[in-house]
Protein backbone atom coordinates (compact mmCIF):
# COMPACT_ATOMS: atom_id res chain seq x y z
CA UNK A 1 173.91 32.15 184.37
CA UNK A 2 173.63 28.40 183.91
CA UNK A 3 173.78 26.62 187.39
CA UNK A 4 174.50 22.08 187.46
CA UNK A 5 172.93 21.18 191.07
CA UNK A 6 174.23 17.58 191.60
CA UNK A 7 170.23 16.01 192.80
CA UNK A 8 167.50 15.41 190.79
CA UNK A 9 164.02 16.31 192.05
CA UNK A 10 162.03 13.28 192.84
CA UNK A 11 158.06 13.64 193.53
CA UNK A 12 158.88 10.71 195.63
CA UNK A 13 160.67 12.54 197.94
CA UNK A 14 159.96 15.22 200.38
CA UNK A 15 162.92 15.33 202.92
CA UNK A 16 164.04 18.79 203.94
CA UNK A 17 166.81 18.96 201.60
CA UNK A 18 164.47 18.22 198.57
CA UNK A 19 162.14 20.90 199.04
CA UNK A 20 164.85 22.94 200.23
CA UNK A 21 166.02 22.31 196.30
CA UNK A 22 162.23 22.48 195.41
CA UNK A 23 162.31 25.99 196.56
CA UNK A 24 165.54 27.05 195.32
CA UNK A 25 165.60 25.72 192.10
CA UNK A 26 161.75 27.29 191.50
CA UNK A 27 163.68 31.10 192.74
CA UNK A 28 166.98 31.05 190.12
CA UNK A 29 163.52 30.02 186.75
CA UNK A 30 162.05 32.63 188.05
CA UNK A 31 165.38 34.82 187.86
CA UNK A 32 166.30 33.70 184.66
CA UNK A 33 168.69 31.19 185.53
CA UNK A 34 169.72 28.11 183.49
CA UNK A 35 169.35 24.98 186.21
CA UNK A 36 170.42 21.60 184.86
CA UNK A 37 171.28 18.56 186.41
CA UNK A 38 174.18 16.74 185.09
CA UNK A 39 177.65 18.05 183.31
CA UNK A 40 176.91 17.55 179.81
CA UNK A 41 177.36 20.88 178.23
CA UNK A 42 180.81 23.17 178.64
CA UNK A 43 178.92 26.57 179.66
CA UNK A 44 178.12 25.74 183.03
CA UNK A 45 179.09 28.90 185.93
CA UNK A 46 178.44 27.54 188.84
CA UNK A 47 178.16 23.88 190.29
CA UNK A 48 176.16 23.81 193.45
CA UNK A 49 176.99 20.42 195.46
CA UNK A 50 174.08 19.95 197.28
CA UNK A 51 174.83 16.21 198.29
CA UNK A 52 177.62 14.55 198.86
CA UNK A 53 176.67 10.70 199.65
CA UNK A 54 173.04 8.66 198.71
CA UNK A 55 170.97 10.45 195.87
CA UNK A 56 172.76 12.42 193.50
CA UNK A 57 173.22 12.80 189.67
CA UNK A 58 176.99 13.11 189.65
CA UNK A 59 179.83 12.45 192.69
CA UNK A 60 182.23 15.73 193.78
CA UNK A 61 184.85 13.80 191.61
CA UNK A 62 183.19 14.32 188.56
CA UNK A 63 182.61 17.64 189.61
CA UNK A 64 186.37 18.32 189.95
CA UNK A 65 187.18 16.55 186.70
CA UNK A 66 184.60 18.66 184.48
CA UNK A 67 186.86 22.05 186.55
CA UNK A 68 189.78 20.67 185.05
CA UNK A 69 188.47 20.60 181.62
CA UNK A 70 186.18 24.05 181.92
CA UNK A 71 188.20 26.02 184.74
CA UNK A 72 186.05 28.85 184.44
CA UNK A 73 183.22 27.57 186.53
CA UNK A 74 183.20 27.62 190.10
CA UNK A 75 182.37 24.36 192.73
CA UNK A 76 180.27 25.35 195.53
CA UNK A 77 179.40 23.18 198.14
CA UNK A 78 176.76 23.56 200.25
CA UNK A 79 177.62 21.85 203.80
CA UNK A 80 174.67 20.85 205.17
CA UNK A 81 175.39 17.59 207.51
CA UNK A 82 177.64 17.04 210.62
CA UNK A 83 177.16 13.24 210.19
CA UNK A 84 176.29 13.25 214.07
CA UNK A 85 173.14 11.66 212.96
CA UNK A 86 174.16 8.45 211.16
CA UNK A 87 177.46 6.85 210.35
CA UNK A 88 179.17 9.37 211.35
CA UNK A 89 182.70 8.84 210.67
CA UNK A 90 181.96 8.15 206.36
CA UNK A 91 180.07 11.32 206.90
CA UNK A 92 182.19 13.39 208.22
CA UNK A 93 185.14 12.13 206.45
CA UNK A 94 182.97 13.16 202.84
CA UNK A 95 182.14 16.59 203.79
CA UNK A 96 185.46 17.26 205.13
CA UNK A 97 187.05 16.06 201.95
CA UNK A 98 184.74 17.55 199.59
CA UNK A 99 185.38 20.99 201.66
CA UNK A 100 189.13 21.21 201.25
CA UNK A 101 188.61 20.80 197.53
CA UNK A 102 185.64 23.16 196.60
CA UNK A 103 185.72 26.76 195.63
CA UNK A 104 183.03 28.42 197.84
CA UNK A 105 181.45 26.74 201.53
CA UNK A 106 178.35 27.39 202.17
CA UNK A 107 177.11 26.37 205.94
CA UNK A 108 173.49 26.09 206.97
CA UNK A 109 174.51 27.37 209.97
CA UNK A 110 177.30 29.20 212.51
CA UNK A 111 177.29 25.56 214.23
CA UNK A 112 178.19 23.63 211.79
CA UNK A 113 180.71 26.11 210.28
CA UNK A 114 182.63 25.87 213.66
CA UNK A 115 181.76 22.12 213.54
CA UNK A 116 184.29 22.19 210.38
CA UNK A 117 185.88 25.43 209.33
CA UNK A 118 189.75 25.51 210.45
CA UNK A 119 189.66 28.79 213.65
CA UNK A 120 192.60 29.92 211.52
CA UNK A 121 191.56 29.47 207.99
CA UNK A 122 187.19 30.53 207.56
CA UNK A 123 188.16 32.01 204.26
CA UNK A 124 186.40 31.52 200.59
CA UNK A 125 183.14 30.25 203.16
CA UNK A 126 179.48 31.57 204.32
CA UNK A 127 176.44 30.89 206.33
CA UNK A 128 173.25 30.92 204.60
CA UNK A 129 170.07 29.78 207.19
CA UNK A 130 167.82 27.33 205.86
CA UNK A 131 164.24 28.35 204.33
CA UNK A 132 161.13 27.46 204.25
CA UNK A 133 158.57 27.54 200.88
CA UNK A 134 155.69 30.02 202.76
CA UNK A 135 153.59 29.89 199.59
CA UNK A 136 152.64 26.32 200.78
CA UNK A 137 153.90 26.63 204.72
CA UNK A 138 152.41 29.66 206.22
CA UNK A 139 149.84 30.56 209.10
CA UNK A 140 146.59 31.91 206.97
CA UNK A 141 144.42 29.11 208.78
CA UNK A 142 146.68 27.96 211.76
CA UNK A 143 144.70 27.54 214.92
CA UNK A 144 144.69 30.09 217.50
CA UNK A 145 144.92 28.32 221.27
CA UNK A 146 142.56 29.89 223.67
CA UNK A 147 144.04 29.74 226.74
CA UNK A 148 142.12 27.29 228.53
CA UNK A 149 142.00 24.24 226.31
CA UNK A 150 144.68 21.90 225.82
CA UNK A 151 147.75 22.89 224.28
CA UNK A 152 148.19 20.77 220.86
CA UNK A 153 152.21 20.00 220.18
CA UNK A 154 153.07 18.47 216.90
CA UNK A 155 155.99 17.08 215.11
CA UNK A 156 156.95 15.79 211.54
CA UNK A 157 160.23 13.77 210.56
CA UNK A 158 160.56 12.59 207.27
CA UNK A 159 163.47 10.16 208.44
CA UNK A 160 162.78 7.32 211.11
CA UNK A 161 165.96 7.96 212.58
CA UNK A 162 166.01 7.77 216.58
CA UNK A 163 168.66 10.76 216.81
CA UNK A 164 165.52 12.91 215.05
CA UNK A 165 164.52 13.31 219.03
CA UNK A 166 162.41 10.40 219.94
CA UNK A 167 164.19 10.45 223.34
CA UNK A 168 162.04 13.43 224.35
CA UNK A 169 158.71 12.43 221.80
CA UNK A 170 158.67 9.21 224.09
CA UNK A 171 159.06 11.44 227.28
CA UNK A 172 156.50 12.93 226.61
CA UNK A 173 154.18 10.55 225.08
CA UNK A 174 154.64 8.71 228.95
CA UNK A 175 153.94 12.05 230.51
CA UNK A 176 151.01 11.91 228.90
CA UNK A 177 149.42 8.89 230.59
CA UNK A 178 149.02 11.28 233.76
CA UNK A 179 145.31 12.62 233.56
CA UNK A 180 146.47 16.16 234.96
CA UNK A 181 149.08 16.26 232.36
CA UNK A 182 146.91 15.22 229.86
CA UNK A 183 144.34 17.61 230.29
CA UNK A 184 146.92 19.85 229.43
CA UNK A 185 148.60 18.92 226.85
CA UNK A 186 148.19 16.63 223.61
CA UNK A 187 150.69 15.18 221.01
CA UNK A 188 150.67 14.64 217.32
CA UNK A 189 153.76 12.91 215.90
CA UNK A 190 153.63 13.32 211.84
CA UNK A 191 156.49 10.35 209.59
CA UNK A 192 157.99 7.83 210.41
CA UNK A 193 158.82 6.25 213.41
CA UNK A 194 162.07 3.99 214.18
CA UNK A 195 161.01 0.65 214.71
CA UNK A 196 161.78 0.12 218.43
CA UNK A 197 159.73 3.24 219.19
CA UNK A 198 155.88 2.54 220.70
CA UNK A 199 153.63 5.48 221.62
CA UNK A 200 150.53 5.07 223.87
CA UNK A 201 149.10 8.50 224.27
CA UNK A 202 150.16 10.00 220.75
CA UNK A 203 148.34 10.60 218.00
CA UNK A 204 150.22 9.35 214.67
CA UNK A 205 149.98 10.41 211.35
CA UNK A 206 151.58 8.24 208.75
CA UNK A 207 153.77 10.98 206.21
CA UNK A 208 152.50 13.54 204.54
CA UNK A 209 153.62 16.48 202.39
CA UNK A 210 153.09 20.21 201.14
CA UNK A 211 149.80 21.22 201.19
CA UNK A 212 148.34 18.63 203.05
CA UNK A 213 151.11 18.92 205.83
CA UNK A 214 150.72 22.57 206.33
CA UNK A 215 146.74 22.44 206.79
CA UNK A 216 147.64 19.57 209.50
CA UNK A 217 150.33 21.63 211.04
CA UNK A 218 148.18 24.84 211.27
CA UNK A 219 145.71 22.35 213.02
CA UNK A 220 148.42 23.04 216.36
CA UNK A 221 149.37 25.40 218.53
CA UNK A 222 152.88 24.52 219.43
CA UNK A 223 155.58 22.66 217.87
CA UNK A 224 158.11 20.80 219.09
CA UNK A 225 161.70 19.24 217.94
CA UNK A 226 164.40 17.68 219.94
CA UNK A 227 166.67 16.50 217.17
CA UNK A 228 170.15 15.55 218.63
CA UNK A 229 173.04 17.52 217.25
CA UNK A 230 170.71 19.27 214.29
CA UNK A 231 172.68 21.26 211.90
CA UNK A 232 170.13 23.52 210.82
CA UNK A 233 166.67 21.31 209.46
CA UNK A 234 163.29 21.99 207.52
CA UNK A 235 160.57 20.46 209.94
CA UNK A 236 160.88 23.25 212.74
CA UNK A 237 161.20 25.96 209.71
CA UNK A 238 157.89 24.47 208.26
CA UNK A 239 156.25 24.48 211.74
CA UNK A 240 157.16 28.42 212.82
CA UNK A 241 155.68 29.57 209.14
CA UNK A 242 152.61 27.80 210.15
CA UNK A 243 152.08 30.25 213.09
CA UNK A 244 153.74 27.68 215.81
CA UNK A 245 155.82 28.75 218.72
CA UNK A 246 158.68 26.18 218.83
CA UNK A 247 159.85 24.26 221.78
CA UNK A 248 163.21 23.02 220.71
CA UNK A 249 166.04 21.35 222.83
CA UNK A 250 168.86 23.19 223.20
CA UNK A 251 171.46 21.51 220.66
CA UNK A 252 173.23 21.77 217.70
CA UNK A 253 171.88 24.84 215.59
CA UNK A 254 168.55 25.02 216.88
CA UNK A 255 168.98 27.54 219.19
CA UNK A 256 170.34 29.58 216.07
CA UNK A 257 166.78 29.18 214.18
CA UNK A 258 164.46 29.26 216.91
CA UNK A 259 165.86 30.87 220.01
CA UNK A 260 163.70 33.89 219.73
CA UNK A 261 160.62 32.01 218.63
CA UNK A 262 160.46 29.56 221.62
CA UNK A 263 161.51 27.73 224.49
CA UNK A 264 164.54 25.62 224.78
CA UNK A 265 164.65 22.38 226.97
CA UNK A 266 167.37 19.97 227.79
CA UNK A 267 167.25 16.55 229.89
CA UNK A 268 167.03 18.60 233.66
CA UNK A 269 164.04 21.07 232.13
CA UNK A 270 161.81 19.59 229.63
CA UNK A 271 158.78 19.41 231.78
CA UNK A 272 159.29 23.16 233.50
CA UNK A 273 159.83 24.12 229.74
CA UNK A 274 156.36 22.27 228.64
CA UNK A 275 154.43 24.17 231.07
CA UNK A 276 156.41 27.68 230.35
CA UNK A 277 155.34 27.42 226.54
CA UNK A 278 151.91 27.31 227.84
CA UNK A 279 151.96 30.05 229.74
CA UNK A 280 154.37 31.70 227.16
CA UNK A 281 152.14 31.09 224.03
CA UNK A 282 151.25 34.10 223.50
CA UNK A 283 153.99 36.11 224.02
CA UNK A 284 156.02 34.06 221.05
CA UNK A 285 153.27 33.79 218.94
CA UNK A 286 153.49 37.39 218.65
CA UNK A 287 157.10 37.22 217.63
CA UNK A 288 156.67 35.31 215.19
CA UNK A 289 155.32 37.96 212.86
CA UNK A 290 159.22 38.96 212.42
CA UNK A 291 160.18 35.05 211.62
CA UNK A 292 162.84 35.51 208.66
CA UNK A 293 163.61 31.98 207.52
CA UNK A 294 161.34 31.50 204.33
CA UNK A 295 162.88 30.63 200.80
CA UNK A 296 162.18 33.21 199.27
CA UNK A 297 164.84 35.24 201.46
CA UNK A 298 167.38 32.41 201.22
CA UNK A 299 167.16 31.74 197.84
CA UNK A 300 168.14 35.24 196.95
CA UNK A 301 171.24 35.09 199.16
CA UNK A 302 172.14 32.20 197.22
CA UNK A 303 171.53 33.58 193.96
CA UNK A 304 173.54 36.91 195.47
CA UNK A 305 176.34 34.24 195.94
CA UNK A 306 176.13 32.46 192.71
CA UNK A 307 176.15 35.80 190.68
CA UNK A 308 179.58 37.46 192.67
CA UNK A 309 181.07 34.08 192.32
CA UNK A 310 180.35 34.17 188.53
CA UNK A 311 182.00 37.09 188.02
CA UNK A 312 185.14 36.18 189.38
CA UNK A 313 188.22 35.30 187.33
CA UNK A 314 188.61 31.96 186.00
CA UNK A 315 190.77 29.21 188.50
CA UNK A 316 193.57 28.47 188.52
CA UNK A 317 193.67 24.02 188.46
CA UNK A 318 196.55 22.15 190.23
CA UNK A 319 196.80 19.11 187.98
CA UNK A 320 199.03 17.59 191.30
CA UNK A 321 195.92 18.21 192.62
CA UNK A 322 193.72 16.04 191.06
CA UNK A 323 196.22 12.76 190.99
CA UNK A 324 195.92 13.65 194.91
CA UNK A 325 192.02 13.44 194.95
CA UNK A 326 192.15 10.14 192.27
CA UNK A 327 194.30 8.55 195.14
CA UNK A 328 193.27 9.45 198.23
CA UNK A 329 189.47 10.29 198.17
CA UNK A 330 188.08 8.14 195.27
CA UNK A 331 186.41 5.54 196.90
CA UNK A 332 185.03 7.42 199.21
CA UNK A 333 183.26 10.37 197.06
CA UNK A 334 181.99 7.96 193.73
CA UNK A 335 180.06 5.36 196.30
């Protein structure tokens, strides 16, 4: 099965949907699978849309022009952004667009398919959960807390975007200037920080990535992420494989990932929920042993996807169709 996933792998880059392709794209070689990036040859079965806007090796548009010409292959999209987080309206109006016109949804979570999916129409769609790469993320060396000492929280954003939860990271770096607080707890914040964001009692740690990451990560005993209106994300994956109960506000999908792995918090409860992680600790660490969400286990849905999708009959093209797409939604998908 030859597979054309529309972004290029960068060693440059190391946000969550990169190694998310990382991961994936390591499974289907492993599996036998053909991966290319482009639409050069005419054998391709499957075209995996993995982004629809910034980096990217070809637009949906040239997606749905190679259909037309080889209608045997199938577009799937994977829908992986509510556009909450930046300019949301371009956003939104992209994903919504390119999901009318592809083949096969695939949602990173139930949130974001009810974010989208039509109550009346959820048809030709599925929700695959995000997965983290436990070869390089896992707990072998992760740092057990001892009860008495103070509890370490981390975080790590690749983006410097403020929606990525500094709110709460600047809560609680200013809860952390009390000495009876602070004998409690510590905080490590791992990226990049927006620019009108100063901490005072936080320990920062310019980005890092894979191997290096996880050994820092393991170095904690809780993490932490309170990213607004999340549709699914890597960072709190990453954290849980390295042996960290999560403290996550309660928002977007998160509750879907790590509601049995952690505390939730909101703007009335983040202190009470500070303190009931601590006292908690062990109890979640313990569940954590059944944590599902690695890549190995959602790479093979995928492939499980890509192979029944393969074997369907060829489409059927609306030619109407595409003059509709030239007209209305070319601008807006070959930026």
């Amino acid at each position: 099965m030859k597979i054309s996933i529309n972004i290029q792998l960068n060693e440059k880059f190391f946000s969550g949907g990169v190694n998310f392709t990382r991961s994936l794209v390591d499974y289907l070689l492993r599996e036998n699978c053909e991966v290319i990036h482009h639409l050069n040859d005419d054998d391709i079965d499957i075209i995996f849309i993995l982004n629809v806007s910034g980096i990217y090796t070809y637009n949906f548009y040239d997606a749905k022009i190679y259909q037309l010409l080889n209608p045997s292959c199938c577009i799937v999209h994977r829908v992986n952004d509510s556009g909450l987080h930046r300019n949301g309206n371009l956003m939104k109006t992209l994903m919504k667009n390119c999901i009318k016109l592809s083949n096969y949804r695939i949602y990173i979570s139930e949130w974001l398919k009810e974010f989208y999916e039509d109550k009346k129409n959820k048809t030709n769609s599925d929700v695959i959960y995000n997965g983290g790469n436990k070869t390089i993320f896992n707990s072998i060396n992760n740092t057990l807390w001892d009860g008495k000492e103070r509890l370490k929280i981390v975080t790590h954003h690749w983006s410097n975007n403020y929606k990525k939860g500094h709110k709460f990271y600047k809560k609680l770096d200013d809860m952390l200037n009390s000495k009876v607080f602070s004998k409690k707890f510590s905080f490590t914040y791992i990226g990049n920080l927006p620019s009108n964001v100063k901490f005072n009692n936080t320990k920062i740690i310019q980005p890092i990535k894979g191997l290096e990451l996880s050994s820092e990560l393991q170095k904690h005993h809780v993490y932490i992420t309170a990213s607004v209106n999340e549709a699914a994300g890597m960072h709190h994956i990453e954290g849980a494989l390295c042996g960290l109960p999560i403290l996550y506000l309660d928002s977007g999908a998160l509750k879907e990932y790590c509601g049995d792995f952690g505390v939730s918090f909101n703007n009335h409860t983040f202190k009470k929920s500070l303190y009931k992680i601590r006292s908690d600790y062990f109890y979640y660490k313990k569940e954590l042993k059944f944590y599902r969400f690695n890549s190995d286990y959602t790479s093979k849905k995928y492939l499980d996807r890509f192979q029944k999708l393969s074997s369907m009959k060829p489409l059927q093209i609306n030619i109407e169709n595409f003059i509709f797409i030239k007209i209305q939604y070319f601008k807006l998908l070959s930026f």
